[in-house]
Structures are given as C-alpha cells and as structure tokens.
Protein backbone atom coordinates (compact mmCIF):
# COMPACT_ATOMS: atom_id res chain seq x y z
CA UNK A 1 5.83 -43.69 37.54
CA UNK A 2 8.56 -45.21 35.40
CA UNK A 3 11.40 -43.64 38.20
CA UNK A 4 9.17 -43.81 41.56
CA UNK A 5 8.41 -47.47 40.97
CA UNK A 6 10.56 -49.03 38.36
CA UNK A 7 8.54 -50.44 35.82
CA UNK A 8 8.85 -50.58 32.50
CA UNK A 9 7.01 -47.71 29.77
CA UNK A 10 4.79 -50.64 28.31
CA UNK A 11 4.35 -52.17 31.77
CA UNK A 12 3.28 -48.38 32.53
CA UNK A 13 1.00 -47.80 30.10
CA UNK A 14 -0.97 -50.83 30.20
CA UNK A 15 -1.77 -49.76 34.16
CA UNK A 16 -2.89 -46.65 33.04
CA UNK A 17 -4.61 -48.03 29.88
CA UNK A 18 -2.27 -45.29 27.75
CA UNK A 19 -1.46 -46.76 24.06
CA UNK A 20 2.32 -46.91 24.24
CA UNK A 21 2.44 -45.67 20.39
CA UNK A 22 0.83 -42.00 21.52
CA UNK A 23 3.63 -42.34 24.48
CA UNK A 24 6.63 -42.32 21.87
CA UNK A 25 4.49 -40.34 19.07
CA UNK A 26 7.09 -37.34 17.77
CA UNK A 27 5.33 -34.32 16.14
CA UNK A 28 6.37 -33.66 13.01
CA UNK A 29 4.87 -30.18 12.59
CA UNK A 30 7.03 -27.78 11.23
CA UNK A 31 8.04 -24.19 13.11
CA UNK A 32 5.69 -21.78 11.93
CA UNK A 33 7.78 -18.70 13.76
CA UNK A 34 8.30 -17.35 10.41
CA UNK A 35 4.98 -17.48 9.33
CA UNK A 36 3.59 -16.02 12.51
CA UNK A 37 6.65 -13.02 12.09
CA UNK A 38 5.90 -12.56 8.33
CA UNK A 39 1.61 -12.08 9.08
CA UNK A 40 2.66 -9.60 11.82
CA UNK A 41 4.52 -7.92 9.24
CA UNK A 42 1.55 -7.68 6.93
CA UNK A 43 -0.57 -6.30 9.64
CA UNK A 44 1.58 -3.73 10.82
CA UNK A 45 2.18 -2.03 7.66
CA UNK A 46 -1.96 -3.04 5.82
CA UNK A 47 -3.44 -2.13 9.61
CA UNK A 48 -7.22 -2.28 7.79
CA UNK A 49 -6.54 -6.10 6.44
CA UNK A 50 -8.34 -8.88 8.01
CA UNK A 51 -7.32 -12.69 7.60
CA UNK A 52 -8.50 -13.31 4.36
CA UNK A 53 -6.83 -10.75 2.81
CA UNK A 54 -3.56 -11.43 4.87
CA UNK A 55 -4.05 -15.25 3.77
CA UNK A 56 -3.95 -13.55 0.03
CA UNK A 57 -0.91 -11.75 0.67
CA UNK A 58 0.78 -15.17 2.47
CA UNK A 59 0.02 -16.89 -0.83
CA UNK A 60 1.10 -15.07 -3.53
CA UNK A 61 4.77 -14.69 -1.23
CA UNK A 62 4.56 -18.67 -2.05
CA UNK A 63 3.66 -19.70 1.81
CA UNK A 64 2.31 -23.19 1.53
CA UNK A 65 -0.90 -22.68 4.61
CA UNK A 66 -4.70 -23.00 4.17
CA UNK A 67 -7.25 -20.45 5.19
CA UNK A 68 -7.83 -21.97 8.82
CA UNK A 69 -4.33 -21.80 10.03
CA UNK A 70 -3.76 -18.19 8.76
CA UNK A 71 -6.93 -17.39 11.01
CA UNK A 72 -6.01 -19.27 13.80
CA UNK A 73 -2.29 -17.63 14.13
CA UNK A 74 -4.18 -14.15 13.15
CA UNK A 75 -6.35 -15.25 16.12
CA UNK A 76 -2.97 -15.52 18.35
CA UNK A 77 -1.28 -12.65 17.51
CA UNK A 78 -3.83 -10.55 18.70
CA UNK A 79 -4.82 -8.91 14.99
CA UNK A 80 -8.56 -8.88 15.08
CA UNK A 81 -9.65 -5.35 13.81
CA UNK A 82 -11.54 -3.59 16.15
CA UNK A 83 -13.55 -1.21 14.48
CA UNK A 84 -15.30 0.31 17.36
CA UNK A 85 -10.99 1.38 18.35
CA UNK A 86 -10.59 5.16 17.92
CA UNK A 87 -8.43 6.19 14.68
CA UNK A 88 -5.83 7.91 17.03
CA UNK A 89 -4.93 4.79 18.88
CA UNK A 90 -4.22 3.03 16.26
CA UNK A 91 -0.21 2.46 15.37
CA UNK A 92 1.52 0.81 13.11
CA UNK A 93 4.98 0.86 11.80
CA UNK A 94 6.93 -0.09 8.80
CA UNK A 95 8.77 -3.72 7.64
CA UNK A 96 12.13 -2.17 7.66
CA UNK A 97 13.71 1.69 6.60
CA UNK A 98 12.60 2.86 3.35
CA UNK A 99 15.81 3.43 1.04
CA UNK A 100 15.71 6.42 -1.96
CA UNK A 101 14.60 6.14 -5.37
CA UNK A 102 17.73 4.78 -7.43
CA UNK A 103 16.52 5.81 -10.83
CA UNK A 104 13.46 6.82 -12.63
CA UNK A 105 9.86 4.75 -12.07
CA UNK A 106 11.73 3.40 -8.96
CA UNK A 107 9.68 4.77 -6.03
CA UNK A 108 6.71 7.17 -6.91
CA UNK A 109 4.44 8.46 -4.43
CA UNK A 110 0.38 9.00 -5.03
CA UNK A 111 -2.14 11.07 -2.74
CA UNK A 112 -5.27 13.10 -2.70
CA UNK A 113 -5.59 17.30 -2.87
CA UNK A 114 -9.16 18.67 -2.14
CA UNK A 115 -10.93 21.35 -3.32
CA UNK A 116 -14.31 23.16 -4.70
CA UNK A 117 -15.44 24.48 -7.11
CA UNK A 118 -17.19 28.20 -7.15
CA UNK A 119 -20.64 26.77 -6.80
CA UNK A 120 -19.89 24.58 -3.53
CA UNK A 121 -19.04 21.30 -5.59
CA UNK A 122 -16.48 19.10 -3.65
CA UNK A 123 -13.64 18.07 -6.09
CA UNK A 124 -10.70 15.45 -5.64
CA UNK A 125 -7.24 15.35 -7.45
CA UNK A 126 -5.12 12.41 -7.48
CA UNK A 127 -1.36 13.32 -8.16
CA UNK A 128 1.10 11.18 -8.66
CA UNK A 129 4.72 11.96 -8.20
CA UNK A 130 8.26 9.91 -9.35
CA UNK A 131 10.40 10.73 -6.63
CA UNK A 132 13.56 10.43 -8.28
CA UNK A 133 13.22 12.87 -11.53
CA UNK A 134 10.40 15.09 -9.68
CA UNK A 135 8.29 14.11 -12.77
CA UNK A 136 4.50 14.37 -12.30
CA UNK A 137 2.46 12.09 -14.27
CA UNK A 138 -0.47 13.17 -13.42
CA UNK A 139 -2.69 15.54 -11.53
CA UNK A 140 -6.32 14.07 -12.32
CA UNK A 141 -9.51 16.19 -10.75
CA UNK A 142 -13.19 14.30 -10.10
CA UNK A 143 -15.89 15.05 -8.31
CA UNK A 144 -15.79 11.64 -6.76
CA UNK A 145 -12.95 8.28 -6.35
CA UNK A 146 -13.77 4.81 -5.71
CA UNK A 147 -11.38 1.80 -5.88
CA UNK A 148 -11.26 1.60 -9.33
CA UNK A 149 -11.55 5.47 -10.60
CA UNK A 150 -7.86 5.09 -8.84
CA UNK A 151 -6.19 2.23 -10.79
CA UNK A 152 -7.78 4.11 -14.19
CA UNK A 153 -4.86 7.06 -13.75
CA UNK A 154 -2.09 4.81 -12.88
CA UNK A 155 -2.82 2.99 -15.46
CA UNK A 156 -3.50 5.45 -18.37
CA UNK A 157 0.22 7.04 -16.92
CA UNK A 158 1.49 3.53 -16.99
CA UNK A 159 0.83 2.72 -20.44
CA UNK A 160 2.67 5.86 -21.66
CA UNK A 161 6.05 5.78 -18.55
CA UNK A 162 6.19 2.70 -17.51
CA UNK A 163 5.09 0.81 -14.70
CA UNK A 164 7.02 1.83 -11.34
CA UNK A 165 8.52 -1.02 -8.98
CA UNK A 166 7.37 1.18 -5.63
CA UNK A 167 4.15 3.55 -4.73
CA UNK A 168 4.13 5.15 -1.83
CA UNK A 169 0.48 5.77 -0.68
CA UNK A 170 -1.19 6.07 2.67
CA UNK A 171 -4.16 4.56 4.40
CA UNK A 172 -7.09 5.90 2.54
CA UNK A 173 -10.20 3.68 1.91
CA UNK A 174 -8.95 4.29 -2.28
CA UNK A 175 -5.45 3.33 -1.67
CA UNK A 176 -6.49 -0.32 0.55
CA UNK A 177 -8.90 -1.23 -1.79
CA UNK A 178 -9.43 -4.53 -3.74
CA UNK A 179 -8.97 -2.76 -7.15
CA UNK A 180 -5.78 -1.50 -6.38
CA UNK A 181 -4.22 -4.24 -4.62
CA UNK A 182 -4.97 -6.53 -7.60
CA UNK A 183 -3.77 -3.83 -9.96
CA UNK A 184 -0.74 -3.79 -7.73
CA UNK A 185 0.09 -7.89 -8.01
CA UNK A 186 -0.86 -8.18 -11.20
CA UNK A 187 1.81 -5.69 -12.88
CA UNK A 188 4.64 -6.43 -10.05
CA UNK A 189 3.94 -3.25 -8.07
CA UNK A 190 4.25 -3.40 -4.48
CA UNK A 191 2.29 -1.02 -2.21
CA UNK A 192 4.04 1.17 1.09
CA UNK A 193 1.96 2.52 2.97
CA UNK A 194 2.94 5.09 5.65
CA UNK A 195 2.32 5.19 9.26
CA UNK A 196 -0.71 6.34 9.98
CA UNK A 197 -0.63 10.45 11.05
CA UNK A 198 2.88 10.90 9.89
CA UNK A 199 2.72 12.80 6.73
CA UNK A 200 6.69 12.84 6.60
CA UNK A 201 6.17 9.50 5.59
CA UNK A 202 5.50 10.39 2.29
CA UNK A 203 7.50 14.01 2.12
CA UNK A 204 7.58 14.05 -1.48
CA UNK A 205 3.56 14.22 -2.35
CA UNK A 206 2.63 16.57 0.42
CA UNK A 207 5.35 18.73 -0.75
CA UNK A 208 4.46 18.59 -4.48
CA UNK A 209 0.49 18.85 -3.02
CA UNK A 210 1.33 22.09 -1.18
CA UNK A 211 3.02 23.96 -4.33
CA UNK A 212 0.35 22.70 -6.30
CA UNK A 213 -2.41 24.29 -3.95
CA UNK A 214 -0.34 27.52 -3.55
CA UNK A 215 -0.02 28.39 -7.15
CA UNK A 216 -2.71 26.80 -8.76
CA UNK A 217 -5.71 25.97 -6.62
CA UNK A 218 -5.72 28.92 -4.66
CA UNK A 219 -5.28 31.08 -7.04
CA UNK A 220 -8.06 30.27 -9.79
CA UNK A 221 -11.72 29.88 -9.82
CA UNK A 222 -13.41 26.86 -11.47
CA UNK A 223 -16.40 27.02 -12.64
CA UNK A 224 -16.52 23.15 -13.84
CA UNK A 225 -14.66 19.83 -13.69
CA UNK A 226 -13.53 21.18 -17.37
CA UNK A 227 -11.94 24.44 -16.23
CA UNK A 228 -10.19 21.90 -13.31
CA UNK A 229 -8.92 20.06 -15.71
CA UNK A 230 -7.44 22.70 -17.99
CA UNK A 231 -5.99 24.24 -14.90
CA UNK A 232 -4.27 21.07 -13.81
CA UNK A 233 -3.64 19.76 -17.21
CA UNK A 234 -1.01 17.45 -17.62
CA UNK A 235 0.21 19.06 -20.87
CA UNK A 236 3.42 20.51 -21.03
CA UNK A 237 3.45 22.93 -23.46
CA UNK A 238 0.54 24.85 -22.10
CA UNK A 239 1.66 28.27 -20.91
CA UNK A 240 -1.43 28.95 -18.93
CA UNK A 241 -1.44 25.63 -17.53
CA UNK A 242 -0.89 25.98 -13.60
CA UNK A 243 0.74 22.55 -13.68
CA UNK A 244 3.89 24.15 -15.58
CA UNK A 245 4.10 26.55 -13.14
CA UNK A 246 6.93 26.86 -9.50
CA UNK A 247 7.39 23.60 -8.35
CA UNK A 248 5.38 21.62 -10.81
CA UNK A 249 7.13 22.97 -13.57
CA UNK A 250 10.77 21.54 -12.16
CA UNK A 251 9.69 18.39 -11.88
CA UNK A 252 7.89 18.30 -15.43
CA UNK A 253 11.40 19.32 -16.64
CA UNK A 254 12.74 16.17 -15.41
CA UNK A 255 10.60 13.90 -17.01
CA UNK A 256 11.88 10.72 -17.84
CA UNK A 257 12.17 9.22 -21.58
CA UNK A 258 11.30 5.79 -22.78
CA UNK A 259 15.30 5.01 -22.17
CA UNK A 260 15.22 6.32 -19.20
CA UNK A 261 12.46 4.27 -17.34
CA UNK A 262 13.27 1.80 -15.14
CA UNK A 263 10.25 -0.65 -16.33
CA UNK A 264 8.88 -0.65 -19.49
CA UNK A 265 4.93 -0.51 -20.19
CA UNK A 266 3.07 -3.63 -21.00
C-alpha cells in the first residue's frame, strides 16, 4: 500500500485500523540456535531423557530458559520419545570423538557381567575399570541392581581412589537413572554413554568382562552370593582369588596410589 498508492505508514495504518507502534515494533528475542544445537546434543547422546530431564541438564550448564521453552524447542526438534519405537531403530551418536585416558581416574569405564549360581539363582556383577592403569576397582556380585545399589560401589571405590573426571557406561535402565545422574553432578563426574549396539564403544569393559568370565566365572561353581564374592574379591593378596588371575591380575598390578590419582576423594 505504502508503494502502490503513496501514502504515508501512519496515513496507512489508520485505513487499515493497524496501531502504527506494532508496525515499527523490533523483536528483541535473542537467537536461541545454540540452545536448540546444545538440547539436540543432550538427546543424541541420553536417547531415554525426556524434557524435564534435558531442562535439568540445560540448567546446571548455566542456560538461563524456563521449563516451557525447553519443551516447546524439544517439541520442534522432533525429540518426543516414542516408546512404542522398536529398540533397533533407535540411533544415536556421540557430542564429538572420545580422546584417551591421560592419567589415572581420568576415564574409567563401568558395565554389567551375568551369571548363576548352581541352584538357578540369576546373579549380576558390576565392574568397574580405569582405563588408563588397567586398575579394577571393583567387581561387585548381587542378585539384583537398582539405581542406587549402583552409585553404592562407585562410591565405596571412590572414597578409597578417588573420584574419576569420566565414566564410560552404556544405556542400561541402572546407568540412566536418577540416582546416578545426581551422584554424577554432585561429585563433578560426567556420564558417556555409548551408542546404542556398539559394544566397541566401550572396548575396555567388555574386554576386561570377557577375561573375567573366561577364567573366573566359567570356571567355578557358586553355591552362594558369599562364594561369588570370594571368587571375585577385590583383595589383592588372595591367591585363590580369580580376580588376581590373567587379565585381571595386570591391571590390579597397575593400581594407582594416592599420588597418583588424578582427583582426590572427598
């Protein structure tokens, strides 16, 4: 109107009954293409997280955005879990190339070995493993783990090593739990998690899981959650421990002192 007939933006707007202020309004919203990139991040690497717990993650990084907004671009971006989506379609991939361990309680990786009993009983081991010295911290058998049965090893092991900087863990319902994740914030710990179905992702567990299963689970009989626990027992001067055995034994050997750890215990 203001080119086709000449007239002047106020003389416009009062034909069209338009309030000349909303004409010249500027929006003074600020980009949020970082905040949209960084919540895509989040969800490509924590594939099981919904919006709250993304808007948790925004927060503590010190992003200044209320609850509604995080939904809304969560909304955009396409992130709604789906949980009716078979497992093997799902995909994710991580933030950026994951560098090696540059000293001890740098990087160490956690994951779950399974096995029975003689009588039937299911049992669970958590290991933990510091990929730089090979040391193994622990190898602890139950019969069952929830959220917080998992942050009770790291921590024990932490108050005695150190806390690491890195764990390397992968999707399991015990690993994307509440517990762990506010374990994880609250003593500075951050989290990977590997692509789901890619094992390689975390090379240094499954390897230390397969020794451990060759020449200790597979070759004894327990007959309780006791006689696990000998087997596996994180003692080193045990000679009929199975945990100072092949492989376990070389990383044992390697175990870090209190001058050597890269963060001290709390």
């Amino acid at each position: 109107m203001l080119v086709d007939w000449g007239v002047s933006i106020r003389r416009a707007c009062r034909a069209l009954r338009f309030d000349t202020s909303t004409y010249h309004y500027k929006s003074r919203r600020t980009g949020q293409a970082g905040l949209e990139r960084r919540t895509k991040e989040i969800c490509e690497t924590r594939i099981r997280y919904g919006y709250r717990r993304v808007h948790v993650l925004l927060r503590r990084e010190g992003w200044q955005v209320n609850i509604k907004k995080t939904r809304r671009i969560y909304n955009e971006l396409g992130l709604q879990l789906r949980n009716k989506r078979p497992k093997r379609r799902v995909k994710a991939k991580l933030r950026e190339d994951r560098q090696e361990a540059v000293g001890p309680n740098d990087v160490w990786a956690m994951d779950f070995v399974h096995d029975q009993l003689a009588m039937g009983k299911k049992l669970r081991i958590l290991t933990i493993v510091d990929t730089h010295s090979r040391f193994s911290p622990a190898t602890d058998p139950r019969f069952a783990y929830r959220g917080e049965d998992v942050v009770q090893t790291p921590e024990r092991v932490c108050a005695r090593t150190g806390y690491p900087r890195t764990i390397r863990v992968d999707n399991g319902s015990e690993f994307i739990s509440r517990d762990l994740d506010l374990w994880a914030y609250a003593n500075d710990v951050i989290l990977d998690f590997s692509r789901p179905g890619i094992p390689t992702d975390n090379g240094f567990i499954e390897a230390f899981n397969s020794k451990l299963r060759a020449e200790c689970l597979n070759a004894h009989w327990f007959m309780s959650l006791a006689d696990a626990r000998e087997a596996v027992s994180e003692s080193e001067t045990s000679p009929n421990s199975c945990a100072s055995k092949g492989f376990v034994a070389q990383v044992r050997s390697k175990s870090p002192t209190s001058n050597e750890t890269g963060r001290s215990a709390s």
